[in-house]
Protein backbone atom coordinates (compact mmCIF):
# COMPACT_ATOMS: atom_id res chain seq x y z
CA UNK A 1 114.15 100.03 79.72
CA UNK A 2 110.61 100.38 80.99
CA UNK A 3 107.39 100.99 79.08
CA UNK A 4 104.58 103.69 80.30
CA UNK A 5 101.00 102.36 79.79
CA UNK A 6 101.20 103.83 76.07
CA UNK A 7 102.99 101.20 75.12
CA UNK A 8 106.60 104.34 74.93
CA UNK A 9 109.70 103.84 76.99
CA UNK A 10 111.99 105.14 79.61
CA UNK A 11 114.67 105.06 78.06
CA UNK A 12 118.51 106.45 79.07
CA UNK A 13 119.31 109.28 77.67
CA UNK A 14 122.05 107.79 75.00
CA UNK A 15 122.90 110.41 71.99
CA UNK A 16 121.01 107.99 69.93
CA UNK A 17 117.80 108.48 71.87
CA UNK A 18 118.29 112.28 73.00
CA UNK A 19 118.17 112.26 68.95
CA UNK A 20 114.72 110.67 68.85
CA UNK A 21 113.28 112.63 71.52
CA UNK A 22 114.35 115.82 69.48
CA UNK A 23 112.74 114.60 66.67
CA UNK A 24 109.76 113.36 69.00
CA UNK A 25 109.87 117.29 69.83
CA UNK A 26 109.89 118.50 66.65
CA UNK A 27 107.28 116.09 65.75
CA UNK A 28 104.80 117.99 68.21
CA UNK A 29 105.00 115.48 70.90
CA UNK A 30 106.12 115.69 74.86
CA UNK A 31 109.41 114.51 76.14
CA UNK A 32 110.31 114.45 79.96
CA UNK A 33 114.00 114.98 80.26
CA UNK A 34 116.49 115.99 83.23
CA UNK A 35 117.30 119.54 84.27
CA UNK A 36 119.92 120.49 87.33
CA UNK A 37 117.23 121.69 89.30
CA UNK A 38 114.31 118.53 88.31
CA UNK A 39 112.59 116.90 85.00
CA UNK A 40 110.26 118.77 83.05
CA UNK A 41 108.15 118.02 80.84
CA UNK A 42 109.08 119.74 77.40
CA UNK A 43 107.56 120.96 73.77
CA UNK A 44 107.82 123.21 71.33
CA UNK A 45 107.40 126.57 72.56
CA UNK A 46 106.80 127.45 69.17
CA UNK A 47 104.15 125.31 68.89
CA UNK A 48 100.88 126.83 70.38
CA UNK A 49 99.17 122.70 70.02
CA UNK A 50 102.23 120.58 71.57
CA UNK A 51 102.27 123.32 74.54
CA UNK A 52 98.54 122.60 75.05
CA UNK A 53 99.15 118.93 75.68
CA UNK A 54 101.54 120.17 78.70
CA UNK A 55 98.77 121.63 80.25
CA UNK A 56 96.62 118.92 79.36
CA UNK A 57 98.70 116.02 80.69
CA UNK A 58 99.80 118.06 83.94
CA UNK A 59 96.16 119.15 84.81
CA UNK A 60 97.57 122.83 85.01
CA UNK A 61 95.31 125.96 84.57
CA UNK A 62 96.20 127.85 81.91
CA UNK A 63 96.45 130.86 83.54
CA UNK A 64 99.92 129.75 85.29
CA UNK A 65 102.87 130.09 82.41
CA UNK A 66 105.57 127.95 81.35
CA UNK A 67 109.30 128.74 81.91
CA UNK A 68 110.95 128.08 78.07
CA UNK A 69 114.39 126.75 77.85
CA UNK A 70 116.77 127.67 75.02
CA UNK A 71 120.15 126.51 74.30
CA UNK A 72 122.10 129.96 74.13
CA UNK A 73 121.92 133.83 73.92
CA UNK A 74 121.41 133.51 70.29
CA UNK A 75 118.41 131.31 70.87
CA UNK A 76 117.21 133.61 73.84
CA UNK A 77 116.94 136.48 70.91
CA UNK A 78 114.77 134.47 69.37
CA UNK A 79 111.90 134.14 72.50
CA UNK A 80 112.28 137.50 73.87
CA UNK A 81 112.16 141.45 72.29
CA UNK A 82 115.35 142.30 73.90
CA UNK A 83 117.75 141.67 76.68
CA UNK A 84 118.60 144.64 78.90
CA UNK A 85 121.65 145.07 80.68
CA UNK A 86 120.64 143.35 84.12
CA UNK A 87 119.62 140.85 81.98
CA UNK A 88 123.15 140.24 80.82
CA UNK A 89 124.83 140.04 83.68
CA UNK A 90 122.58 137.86 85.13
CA UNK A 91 123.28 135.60 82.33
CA UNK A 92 127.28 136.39 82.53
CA UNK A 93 126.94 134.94 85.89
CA UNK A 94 124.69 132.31 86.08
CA UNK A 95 123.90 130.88 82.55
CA UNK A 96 124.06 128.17 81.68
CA UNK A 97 122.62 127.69 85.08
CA UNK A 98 119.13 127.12 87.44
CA UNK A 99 118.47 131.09 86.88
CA UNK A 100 115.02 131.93 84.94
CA UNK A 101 114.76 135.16 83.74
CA UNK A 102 111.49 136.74 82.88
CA UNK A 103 111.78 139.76 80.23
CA UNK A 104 109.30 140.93 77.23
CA UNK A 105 108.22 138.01 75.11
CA UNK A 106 108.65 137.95 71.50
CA UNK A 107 105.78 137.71 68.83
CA UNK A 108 107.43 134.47 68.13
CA UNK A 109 105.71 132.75 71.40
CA UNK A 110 102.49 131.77 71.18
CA UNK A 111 99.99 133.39 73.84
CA UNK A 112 99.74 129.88 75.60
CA UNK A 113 102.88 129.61 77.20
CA UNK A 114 102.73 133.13 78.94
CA UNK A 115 99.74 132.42 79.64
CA UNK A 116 98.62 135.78 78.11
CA UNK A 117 100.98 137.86 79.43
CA UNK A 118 103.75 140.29 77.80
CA UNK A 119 106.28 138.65 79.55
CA UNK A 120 108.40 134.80 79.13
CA UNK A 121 110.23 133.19 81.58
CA UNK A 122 113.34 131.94 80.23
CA UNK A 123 116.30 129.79 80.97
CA UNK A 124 119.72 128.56 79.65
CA UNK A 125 120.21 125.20 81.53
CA UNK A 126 123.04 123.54 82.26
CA UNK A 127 122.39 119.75 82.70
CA UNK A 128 124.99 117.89 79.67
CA UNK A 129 121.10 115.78 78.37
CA UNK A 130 118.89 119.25 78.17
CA UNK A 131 121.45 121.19 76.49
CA UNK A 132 122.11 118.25 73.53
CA UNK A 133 118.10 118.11 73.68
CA UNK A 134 117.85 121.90 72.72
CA UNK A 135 120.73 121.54 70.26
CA UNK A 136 118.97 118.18 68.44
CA UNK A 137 115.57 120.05 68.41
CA UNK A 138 116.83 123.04 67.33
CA UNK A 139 113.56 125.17 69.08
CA UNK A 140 113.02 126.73 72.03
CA UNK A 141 111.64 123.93 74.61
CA UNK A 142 108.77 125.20 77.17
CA UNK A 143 108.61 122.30 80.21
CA UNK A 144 107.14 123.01 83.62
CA UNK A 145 108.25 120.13 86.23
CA UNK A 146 106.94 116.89 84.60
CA UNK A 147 104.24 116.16 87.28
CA UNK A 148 100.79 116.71 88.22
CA UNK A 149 99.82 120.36 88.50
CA UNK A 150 100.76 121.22 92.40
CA UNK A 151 101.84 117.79 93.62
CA UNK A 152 105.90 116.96 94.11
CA UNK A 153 107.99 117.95 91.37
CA UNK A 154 110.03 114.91 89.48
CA UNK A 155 114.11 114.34 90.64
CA UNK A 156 114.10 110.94 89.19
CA UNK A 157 112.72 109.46 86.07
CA UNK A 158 110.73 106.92 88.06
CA UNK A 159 109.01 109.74 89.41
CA UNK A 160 107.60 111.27 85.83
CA UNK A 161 106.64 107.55 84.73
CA UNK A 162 104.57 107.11 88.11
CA UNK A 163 103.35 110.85 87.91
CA UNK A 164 101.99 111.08 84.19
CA UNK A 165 104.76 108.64 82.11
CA UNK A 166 101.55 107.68 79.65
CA UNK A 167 101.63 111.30 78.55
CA UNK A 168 105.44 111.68 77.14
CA UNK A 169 106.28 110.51 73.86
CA UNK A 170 109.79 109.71 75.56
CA UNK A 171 110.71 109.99 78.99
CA UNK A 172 114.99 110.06 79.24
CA UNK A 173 116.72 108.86 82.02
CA UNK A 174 119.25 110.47 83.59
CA UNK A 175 119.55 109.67 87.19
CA UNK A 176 118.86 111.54 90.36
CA UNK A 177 118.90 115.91 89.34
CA UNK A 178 121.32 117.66 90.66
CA UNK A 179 120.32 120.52 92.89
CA UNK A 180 116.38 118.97 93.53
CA UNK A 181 114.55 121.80 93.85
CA UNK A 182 113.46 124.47 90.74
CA UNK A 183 114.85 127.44 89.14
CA UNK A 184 115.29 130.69 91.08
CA UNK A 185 113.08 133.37 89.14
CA UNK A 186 114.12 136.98 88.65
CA UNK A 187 111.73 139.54 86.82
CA UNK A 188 113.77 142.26 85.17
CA UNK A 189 110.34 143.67 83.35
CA UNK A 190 108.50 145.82 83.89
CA UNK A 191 110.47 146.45 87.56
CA UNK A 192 113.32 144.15 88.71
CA UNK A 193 112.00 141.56 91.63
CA UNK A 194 113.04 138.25 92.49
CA UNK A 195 109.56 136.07 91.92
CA UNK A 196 110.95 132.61 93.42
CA UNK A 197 113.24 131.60 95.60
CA UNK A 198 115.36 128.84 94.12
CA UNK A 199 118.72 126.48 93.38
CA UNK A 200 120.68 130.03 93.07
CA UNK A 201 120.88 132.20 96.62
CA UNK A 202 118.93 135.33 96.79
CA UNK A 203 122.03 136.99 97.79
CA UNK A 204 123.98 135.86 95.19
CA UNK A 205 121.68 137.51 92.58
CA UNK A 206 122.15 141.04 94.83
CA UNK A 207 125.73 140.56 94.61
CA UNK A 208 125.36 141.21 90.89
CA UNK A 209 122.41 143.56 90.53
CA UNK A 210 122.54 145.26 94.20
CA UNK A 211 119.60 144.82 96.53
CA UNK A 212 116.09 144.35 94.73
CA UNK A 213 112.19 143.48 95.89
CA UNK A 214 111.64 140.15 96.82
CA UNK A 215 107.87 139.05 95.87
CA UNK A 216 107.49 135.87 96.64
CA UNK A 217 103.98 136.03 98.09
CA UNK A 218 101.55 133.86 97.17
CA UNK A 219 99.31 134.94 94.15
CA UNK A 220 95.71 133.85 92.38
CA UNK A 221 97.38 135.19 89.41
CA UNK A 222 101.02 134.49 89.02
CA UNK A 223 103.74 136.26 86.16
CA UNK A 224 105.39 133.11 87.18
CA UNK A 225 105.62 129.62 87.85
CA UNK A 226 105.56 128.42 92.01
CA UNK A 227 103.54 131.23 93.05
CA UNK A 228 99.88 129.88 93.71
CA UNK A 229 99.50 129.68 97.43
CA UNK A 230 99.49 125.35 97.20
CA UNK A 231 101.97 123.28 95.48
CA UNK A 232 105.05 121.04 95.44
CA UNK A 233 102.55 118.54 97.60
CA UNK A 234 102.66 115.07 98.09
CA UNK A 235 99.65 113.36 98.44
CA UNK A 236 100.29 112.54 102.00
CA UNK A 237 99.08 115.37 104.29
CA UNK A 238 102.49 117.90 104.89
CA UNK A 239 103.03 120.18 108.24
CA UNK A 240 105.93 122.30 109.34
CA UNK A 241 106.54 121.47 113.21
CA UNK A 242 110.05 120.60 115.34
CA UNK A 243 109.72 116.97 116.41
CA UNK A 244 110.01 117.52 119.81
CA UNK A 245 106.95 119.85 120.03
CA UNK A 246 104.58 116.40 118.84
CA UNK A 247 102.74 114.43 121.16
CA UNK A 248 104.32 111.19 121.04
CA UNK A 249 101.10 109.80 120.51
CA UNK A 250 100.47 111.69 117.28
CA UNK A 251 103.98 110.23 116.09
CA UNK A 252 103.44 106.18 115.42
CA UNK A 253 101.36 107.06 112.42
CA UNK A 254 103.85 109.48 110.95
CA UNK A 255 107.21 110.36 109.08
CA UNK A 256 109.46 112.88 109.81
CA UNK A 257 111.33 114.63 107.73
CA UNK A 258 114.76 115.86 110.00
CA UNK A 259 116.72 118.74 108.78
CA UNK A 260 120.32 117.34 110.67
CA UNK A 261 119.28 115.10 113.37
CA UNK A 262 116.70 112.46 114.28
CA UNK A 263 113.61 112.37 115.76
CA UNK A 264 112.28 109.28 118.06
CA UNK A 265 108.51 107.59 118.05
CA UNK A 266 108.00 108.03 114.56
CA UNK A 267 107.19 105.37 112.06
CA UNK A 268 110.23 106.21 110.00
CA UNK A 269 112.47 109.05 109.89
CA UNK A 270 114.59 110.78 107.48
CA UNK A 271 117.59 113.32 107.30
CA UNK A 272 118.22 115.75 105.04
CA UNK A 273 121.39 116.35 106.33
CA UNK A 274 123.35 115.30 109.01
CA UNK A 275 126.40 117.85 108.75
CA UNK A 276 123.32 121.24 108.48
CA UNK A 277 123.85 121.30 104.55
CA UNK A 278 121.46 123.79 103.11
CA UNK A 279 122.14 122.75 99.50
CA UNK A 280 122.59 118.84 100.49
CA UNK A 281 119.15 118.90 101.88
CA UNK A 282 117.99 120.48 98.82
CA UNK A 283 119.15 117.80 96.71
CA UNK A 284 117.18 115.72 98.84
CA UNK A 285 114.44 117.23 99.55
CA UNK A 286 111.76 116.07 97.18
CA UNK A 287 113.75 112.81 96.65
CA UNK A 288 112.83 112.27 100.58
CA UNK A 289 109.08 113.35 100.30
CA UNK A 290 108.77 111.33 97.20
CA UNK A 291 109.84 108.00 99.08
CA UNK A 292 107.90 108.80 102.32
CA UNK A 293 104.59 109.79 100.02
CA UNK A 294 104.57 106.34 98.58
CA UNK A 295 104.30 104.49 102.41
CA UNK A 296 100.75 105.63 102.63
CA UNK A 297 102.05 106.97 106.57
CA UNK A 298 98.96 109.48 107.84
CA UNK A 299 100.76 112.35 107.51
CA UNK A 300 104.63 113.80 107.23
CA UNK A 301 105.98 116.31 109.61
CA UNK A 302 108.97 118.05 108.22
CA UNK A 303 111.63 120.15 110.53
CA UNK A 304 111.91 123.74 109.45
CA UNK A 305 115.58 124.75 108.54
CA UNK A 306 117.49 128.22 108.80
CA UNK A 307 115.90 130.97 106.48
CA UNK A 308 119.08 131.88 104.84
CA UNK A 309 120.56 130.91 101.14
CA UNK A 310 118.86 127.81 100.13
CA UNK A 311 117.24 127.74 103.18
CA UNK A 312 114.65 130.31 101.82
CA UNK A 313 113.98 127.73 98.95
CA UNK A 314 113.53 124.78 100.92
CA UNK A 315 110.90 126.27 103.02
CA UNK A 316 108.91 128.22 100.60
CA UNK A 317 108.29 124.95 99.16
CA UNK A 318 107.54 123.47 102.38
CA UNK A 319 105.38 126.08 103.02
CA UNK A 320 102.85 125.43 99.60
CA UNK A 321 103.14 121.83 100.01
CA UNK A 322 101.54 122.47 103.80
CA UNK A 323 98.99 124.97 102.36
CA UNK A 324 95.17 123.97 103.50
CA UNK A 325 93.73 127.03 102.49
């Protein structure tokens, strides 16, 4: 056990302490706990003052909404105003699972964690610790990544505690996330469009609903969270470039960031995967940047990968964490 500097612990998420971070929920306080895809930082989405503190303790505009997590399809009723057929098979298929789904919000959620909008983005996850969390609380749970707005979302524990650990109530330990990278985002209101490329394949979300748009641009003003133009950074200046095309002069200074095989000159190197796993290096991904941020190297070049399945994931977050503007 480790204590943040309010004096609160990371703790591992026992059923004794999942119980007190419920309660610590309930109470109107923040709890960072593990998802599949990473750890978010979670609190009463029916509870317009706890969700403020999110956005408080994550630095994040208000005018970029939360993704709220509920246990089942009964407590889905309760967060949205009705779930339409693509809807349903989307959950048939991939819930409990790293699928949000953003439909018409109900009265029930506050203004705050749409961020004004008629719509909620909504999840049924599947990690064993969020699903007893939602079943101790016995609300819906809003939680964004538990991080600093824009900077590298959380895989581990130690991560939230060095990001922002004084500003959880409890942070619960669970190990390393599964999949590593967020949530794939599909708007079924008011058109069908997939908003975010994530843990679940673009084609396997046609394969149940057919082809659909694909909006993943960048936007000032997003129905959804991951789509401002910079984010998932480290603090460590990012680019996109093959190895091989650097001067080796500009490598001594740097880390590189390999997709399947290693680069030479650099100060350190990793792989994401040696065998060309998309979802392997995806597990890894922000595990890898997370490590190399904290050498205080000048700057991390990062091999693209193939633009297909996960691939498409990986690299739009390589792309925001390389934005300059």
């Amino acid at each position: 056990m480790t204590k943040n500097h309010a004096g609160m612990a990371r703790i591992p998420a026992t059923p004794e302490n999942i119980e007190r971070a419920a309660a610590a929920i309930r109470a109107g306080d923040l709890v960072a706990f593990p998802t599949e895809t990473v750890y978010g930082l979670g609190a009463n989405a029916f509870d317009p003052q706890a969700v403020a503190k999110i956005f408080e303790a994550k630095r994040r505009p208000t005018f970029d909404p939360l993704i709220v997590h509920v246990l089942d399809l009964d407590g889905l009723a309760q967060v949205v105003a009705e779930i339409p057929p693509p809807a349903r098979k989307l959950a048939q298929a991939f819930w409990p699972g790293p699928l949000t789904i953003v439909l018409e919000r109900s009265e029930r959620i506050p203004g705050i964690v749409t961020s004004g909008l008629p719509t909620v983005a909504v999840r049924i996850p599947a990690h064993a610790v969020a699903r007893d969390l939602l079943a101790c609380a016995g609300v819906p749970i809003a939680a964004p990544s538990a991080n600093p707005f824009g900077f590298l979302s959380p895989t581990r524990a130690i991560h939230v505690e060095r990001w922002i650990g004084d500003a959880a109530a409890i942070i619960l330990d669970a190990g390393r996330t599964e999949h590593g990278v967020e949530s794939t985002i599909v708007q079924i209101v008011p058109e069908l469009a997939i908003l975010r490329y994530g843990a679940i394949e673009a084609e396997r979300i046609e394969d149940v609903l057919g082809p659909i748009a694909r909006r993943i641009e960048s936007s000032s003003h997003p129905v959804a969270p991951g789509q401002l133009p910079m984010h998932y950074a480290p603090r460590t200046p990012l680019r996109i470039v093959h190895g091989a095309d650097v001067p080796w002069e500009e490598r001594s200074g740097a880390a590189y960031v390999a997709f399947a095989n290693d680069a030479h000159g650099y100060a350190t190197t990793r792989v994401l995967s040696r065998s060309g796993d998309l979802r392997e290096a995806a597990g890894r991904l922000f595990d890898v940047l997370h490590e190399l941020d904290a050498l205080g190297l000048a700057r991390i070049d990062v091999e693209p990968v193939p633009e297909h399945g996960l691939g498409l994931a990986i690299m739009d977050r390589l792309r925001r964490a390389s934005y300059a503007g």
